[in-house]
Protein backbone atom coordinates (compact mmCIF):
# COMPACT_ATOMS: atom_id res chain seq x y z
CA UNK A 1 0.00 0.00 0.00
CA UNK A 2 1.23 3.51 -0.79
CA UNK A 3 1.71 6.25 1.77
CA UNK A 4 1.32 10.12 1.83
CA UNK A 5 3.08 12.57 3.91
CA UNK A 6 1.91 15.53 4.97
CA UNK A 7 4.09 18.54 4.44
CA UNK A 8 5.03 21.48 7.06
CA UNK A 9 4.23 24.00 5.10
CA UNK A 10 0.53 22.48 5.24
CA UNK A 11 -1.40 25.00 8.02
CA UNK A 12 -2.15 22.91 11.44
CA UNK A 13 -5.34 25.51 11.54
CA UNK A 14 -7.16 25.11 8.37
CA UNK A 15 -10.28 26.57 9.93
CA UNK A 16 -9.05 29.49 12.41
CA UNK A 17 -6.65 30.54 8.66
CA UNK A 18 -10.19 30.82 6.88
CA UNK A 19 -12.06 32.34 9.50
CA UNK A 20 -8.47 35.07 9.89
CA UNK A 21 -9.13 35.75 6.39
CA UNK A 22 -12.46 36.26 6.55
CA UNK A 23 -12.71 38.31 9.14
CA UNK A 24 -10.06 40.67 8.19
CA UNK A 25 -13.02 41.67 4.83
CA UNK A 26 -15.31 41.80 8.12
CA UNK A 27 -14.07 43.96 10.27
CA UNK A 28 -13.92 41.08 12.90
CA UNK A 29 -11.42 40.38 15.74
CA UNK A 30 -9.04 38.35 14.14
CA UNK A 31 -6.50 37.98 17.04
CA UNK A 32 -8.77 35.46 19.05
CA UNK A 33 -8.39 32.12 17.70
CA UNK A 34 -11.95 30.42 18.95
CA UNK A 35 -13.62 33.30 17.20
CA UNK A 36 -11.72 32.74 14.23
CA UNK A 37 -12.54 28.80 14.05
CA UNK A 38 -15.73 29.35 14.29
CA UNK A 39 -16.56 32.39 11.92
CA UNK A 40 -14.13 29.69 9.31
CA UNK A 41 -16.72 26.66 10.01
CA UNK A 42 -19.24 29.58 9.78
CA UNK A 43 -18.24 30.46 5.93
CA UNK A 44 -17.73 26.90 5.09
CA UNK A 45 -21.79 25.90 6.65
CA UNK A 46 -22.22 28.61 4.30
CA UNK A 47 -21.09 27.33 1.25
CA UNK A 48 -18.91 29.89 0.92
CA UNK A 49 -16.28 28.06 -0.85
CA UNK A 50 -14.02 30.14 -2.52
CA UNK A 51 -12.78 30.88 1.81
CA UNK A 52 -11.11 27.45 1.31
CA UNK A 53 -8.83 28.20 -1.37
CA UNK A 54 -6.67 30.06 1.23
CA UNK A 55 -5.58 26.51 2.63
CA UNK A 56 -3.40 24.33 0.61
CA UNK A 57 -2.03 21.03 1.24
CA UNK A 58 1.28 19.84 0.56
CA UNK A 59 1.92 15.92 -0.05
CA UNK A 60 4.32 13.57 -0.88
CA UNK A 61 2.33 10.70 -2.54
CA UNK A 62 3.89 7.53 -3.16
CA UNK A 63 3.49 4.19 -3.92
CA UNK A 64 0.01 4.36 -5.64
CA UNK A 65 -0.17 3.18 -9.60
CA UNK A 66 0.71 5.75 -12.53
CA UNK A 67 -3.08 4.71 -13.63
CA UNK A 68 -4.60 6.09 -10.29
CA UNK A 69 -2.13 8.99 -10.17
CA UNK A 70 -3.50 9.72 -13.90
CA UNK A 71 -7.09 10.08 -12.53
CA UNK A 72 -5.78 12.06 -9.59
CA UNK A 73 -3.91 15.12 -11.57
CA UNK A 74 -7.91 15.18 -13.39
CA UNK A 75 -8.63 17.49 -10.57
CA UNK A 76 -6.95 20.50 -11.54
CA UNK A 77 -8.09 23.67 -9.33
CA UNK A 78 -6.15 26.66 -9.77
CA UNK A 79 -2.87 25.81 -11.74
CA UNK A 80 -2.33 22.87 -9.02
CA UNK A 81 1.69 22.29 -9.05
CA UNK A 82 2.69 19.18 -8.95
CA UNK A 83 5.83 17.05 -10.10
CA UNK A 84 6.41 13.14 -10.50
CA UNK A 85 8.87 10.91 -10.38
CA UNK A 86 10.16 11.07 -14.45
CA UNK A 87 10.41 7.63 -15.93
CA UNK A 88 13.47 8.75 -17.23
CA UNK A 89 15.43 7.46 -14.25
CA UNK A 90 13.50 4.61 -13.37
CA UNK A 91 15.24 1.19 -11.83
CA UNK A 92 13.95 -0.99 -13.91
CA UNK A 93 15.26 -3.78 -11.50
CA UNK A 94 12.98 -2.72 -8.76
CA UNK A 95 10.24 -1.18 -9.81
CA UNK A 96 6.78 -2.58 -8.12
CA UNK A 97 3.46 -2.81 -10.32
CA UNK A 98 0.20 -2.58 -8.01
CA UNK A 99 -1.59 -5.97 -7.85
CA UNK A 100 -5.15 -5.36 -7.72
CA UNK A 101 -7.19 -7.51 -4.76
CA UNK A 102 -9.20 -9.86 -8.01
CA UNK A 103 -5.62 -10.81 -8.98
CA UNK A 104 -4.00 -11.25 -5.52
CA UNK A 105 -7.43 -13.73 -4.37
CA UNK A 106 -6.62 -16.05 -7.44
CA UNK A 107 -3.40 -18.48 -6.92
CA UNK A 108 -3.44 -19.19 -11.07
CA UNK A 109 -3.87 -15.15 -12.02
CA UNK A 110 -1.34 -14.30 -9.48
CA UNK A 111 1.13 -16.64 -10.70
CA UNK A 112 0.65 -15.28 -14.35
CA UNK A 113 0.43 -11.83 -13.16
CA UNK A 114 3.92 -12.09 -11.18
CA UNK A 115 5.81 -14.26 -14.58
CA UNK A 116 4.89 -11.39 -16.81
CA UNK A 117 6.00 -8.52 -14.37
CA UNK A 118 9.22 -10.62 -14.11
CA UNK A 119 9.49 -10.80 -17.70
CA UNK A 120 9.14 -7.10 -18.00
CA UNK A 121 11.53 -6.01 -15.79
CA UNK A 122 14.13 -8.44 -17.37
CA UNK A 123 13.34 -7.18 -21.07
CA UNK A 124 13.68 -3.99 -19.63
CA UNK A 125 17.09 -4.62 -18.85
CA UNK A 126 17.50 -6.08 -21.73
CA UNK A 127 17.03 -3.17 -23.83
CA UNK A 128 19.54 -1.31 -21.75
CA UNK A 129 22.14 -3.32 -22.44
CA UNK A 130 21.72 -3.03 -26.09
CA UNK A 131 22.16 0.63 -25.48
CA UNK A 132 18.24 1.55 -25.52
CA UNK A 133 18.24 5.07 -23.67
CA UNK A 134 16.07 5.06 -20.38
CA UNK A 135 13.50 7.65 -21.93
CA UNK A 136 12.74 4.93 -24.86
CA UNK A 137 12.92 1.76 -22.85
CA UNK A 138 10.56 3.45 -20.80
CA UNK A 139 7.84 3.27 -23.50
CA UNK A 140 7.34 -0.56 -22.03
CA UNK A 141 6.39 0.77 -18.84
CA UNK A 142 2.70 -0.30 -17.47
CA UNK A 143 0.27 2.48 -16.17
CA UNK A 144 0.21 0.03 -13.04
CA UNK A 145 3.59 0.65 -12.12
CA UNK A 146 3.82 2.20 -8.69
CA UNK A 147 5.21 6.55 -8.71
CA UNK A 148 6.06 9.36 -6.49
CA UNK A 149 4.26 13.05 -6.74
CA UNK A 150 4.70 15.92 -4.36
CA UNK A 151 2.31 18.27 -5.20
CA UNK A 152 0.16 21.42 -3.47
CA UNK A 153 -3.69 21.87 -3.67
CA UNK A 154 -6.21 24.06 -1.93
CA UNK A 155 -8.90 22.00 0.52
CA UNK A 156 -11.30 23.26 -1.47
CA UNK A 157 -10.31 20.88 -4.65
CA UNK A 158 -9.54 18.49 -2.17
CA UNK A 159 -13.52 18.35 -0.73
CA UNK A 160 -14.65 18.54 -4.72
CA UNK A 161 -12.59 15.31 -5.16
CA UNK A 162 -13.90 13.48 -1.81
CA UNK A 163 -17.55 13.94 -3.45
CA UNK A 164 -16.87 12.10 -6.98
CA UNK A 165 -13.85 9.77 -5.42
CA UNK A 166 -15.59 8.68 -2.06
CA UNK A 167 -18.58 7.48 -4.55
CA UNK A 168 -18.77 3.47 -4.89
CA UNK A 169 -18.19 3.52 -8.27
CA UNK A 170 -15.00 5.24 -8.24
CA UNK A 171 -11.82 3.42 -9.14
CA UNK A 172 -11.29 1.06 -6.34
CA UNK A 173 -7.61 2.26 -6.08
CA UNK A 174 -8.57 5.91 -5.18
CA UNK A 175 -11.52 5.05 -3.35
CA UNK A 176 -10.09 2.06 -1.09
CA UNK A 177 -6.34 3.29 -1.04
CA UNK A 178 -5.29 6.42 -2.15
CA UNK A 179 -8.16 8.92 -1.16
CA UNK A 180 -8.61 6.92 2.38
CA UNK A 181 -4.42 7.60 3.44
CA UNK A 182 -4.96 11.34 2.69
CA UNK A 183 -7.71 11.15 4.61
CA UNK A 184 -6.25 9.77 7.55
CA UNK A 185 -3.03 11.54 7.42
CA UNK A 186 -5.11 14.64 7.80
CA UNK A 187 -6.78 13.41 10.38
CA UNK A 188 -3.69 13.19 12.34
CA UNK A 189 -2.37 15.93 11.35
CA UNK A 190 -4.41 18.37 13.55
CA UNK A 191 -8.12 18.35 15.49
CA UNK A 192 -8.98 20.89 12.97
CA UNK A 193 -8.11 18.70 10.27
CA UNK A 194 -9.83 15.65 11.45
CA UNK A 195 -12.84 18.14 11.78
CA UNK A 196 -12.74 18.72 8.15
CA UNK A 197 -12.10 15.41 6.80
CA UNK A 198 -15.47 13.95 9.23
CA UNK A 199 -17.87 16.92 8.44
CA UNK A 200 -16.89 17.54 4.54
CA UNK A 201 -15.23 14.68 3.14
CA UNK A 202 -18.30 12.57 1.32
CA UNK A 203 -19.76 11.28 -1.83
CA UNK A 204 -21.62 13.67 -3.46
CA UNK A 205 -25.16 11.27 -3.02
CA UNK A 206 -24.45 12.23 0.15
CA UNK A 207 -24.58 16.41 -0.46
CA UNK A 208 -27.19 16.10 -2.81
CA UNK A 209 -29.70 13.77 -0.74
CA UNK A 210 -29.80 12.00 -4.10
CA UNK A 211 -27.96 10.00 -6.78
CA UNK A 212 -27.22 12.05 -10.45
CA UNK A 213 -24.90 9.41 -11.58
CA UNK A 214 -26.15 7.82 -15.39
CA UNK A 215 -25.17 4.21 -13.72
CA UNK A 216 -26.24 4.36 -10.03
CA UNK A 217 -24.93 2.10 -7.09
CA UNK A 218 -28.05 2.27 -5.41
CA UNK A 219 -26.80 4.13 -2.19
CA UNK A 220 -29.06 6.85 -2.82
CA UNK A 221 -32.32 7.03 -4.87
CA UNK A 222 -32.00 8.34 -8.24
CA UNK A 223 -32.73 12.38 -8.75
CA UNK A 224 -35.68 11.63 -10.89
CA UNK A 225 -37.42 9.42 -8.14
């Protein structure tokens, strides 16, 4: 499983820095801290959104498939910066590829699954030795192999994504594995965090009251019933 760190220059008080920046447009106190949490959960009850975009998270994300990563970078807010690892410089002797769960539960598929990713990583090496540069070998490379990002987005991207990655028909990497560690490493992070992550963090059935989805789970009753 892949991990995500949580960066310093990520603010331990998401909601008392929106409620600061508020409050400075208002008029308001801004050097009292409990006032300042609660005028930011205030704004965010609100649906005043655009307050969020003064927090931004930094991560290290690592670990997680090139194919979930893909889907990940989809949710572009603001010019979000982000680099990852180039497959320029891959080791091509130990690189992992991410073995989903149907593959892992079945002896024959795993044993097929593990020959080829064998076989890859030696015809990789392969190609080196013939004197194959590392950005053209690289052109082998599966979208399952595992990468490293660092990257910086604002929380309120971050709440968009929980509502169309927390949804059960989401790609089982995101919504299993990837979108669940940034949750928790939020949540430990600070109390402030963790109050974010439990009060915003949902599927968007959940928002809406109903399900607008063309091919619904069945969590929530479709809009037009």
């Amino acid at each position: 499983m892949g991990t995500v760190t949580i960066l310093p220059e990520t603010p331990k008080d998401p909601l008392a820095l929106i409620g600061r920046r508020a409050g400075i447009c208002w008029n308001a106190d801004i050097t009292n801290e409990e006032k300042n949490i609660k005028r930011g959960i205030s704004c965010i009850e609100s649906g005043h959104g655009r307050t969020m975009e003064f927090v931004d998270v930094h991560m290290i994300i690592d670990g997680f498939s090139a194919r979930v990563m893909r889907e990940y970078f989809r949710h572009v807010g603001g010019m979000t910066p982000y680099l990852q690892a180039s497959t320029r410089y891959i080791n091509y002797k130990d690189f992992d590829i991410i073995r989903p769960k149907s593959i892992e539960s079945n002896k024959e598929a795993l044993i097929e699954f593990n020959s080829a990713t064998k076989q890859l990583r030696e015809t990789l090496e392969n190609l080196k030795d013939f004197g194959i540069p590392n950005e053209d070998v690289a052109n082998l490379l599966p979208i399952g192999m595992t990468t490293k990002c660092v990257e910086k987005r604002n929380l309120r991207n971050i709440v968009d994504m929980s509502h169309v990655r927390k949804c059960r028909r989401a790609y089982h990497e995101f919504r299993l594995d990837l979108f669940p560690t940034i949750e928790n490493e939020l949540k430990n992070y600070s109390n402030q965090w963790e109050w974010i992550v439990d009060n915003l963090f949902k599927p968007k059935c959940e928002i809406y009251g109903y399900c607008d989805e063309v091919k619904s789970c069945g969590r929530k009753p479709k809009k037009e019933n």
